[in-house]
Protein backbone atom coordinates (compact mmCIF):
# COMPACT_ATOMS: atom_id res chain seq x y z
CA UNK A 1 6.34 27.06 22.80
CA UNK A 2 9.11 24.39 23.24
CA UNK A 3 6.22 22.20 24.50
CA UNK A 4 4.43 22.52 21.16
CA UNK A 5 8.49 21.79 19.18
CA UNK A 6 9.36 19.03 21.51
CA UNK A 7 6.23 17.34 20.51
CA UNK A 8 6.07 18.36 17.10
CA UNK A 9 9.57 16.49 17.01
CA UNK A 10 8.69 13.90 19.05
CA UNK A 11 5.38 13.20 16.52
CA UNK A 12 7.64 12.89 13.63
CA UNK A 13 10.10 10.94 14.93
CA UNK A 14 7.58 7.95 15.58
CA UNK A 15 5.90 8.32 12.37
CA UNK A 16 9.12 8.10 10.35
CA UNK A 17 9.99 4.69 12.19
CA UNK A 18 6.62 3.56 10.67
CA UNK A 19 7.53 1.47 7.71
CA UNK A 20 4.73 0.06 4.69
CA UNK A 21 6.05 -3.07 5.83
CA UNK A 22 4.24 -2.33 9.39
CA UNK A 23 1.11 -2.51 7.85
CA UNK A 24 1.13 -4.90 4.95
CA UNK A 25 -1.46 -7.53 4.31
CA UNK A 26 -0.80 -11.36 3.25
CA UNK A 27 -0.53 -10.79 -0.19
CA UNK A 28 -3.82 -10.80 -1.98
CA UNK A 29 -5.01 -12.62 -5.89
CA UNK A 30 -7.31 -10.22 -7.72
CA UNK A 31 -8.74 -12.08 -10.87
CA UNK A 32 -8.57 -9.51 -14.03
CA UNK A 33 -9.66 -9.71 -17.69
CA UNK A 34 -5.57 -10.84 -18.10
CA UNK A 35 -5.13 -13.16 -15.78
CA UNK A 36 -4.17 -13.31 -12.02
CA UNK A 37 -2.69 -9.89 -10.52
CA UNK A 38 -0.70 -10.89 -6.82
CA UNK A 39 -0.87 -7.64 -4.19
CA UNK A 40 0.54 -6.53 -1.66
CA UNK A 41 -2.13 -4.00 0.33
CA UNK A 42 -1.30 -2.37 3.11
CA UNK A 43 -4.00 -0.49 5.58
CA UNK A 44 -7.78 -0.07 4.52
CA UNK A 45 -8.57 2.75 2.98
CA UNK A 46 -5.32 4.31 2.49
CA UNK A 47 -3.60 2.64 -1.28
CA UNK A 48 -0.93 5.12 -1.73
CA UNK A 49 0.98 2.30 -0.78
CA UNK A 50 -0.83 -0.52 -2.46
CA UNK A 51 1.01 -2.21 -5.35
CA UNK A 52 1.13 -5.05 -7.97
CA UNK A 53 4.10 -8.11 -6.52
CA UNK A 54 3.21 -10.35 -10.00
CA UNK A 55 1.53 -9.47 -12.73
CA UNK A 56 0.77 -11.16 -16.18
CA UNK A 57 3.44 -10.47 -18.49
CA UNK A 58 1.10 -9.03 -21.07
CA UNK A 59 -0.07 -6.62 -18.26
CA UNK A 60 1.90 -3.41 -17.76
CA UNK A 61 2.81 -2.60 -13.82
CA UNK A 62 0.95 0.62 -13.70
CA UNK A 63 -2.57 -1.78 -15.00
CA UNK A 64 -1.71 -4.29 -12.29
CA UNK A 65 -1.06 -1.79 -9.69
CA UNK A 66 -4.23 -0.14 -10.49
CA UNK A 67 -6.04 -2.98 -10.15
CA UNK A 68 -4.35 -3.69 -6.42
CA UNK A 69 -5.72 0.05 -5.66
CA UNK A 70 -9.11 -0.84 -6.59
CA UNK A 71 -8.78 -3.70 -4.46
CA UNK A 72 -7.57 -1.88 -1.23
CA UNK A 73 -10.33 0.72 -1.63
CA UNK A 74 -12.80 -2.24 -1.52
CA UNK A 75 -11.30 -3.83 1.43
């Protein structure tokens, strides 16, 4: 039993010194209908992290980083 808490603890304590900033990618151009959306994706297939750095300014932030999720899927 403390086998199974001490690496239960153990676990957690390396994932939480895991940063997004571990895994990011160069940042990444996507050409939309607007304009030019600049990302910032981090590993492939996970986007929950994903996200819009510059954006048009007639483009809201939730569009662009939509558009940066689509992106990661695809990469």
């Amino acid at each position: 039993m403390m086998y199974k808490i001490g690496f239960a603890l153990i676990s957690a304590a390396i994932l939480a010194a895991c940063t997004p900033k571990d895994f990011e990618s160069e940042p990444v151009m996507v050409e939309t209908p607007q304009g030019t959306v600049t990302c910032q994706l981090y590993t492939k297939g996970l986007t929950d992290w994903d996200r819009s750095i510059d954006h048009p300014a007639d483009m809201s932030v939730a569009d662009a980083d939509a558009y940066c999720k689509r992106e990661g899927q695809g990469k």
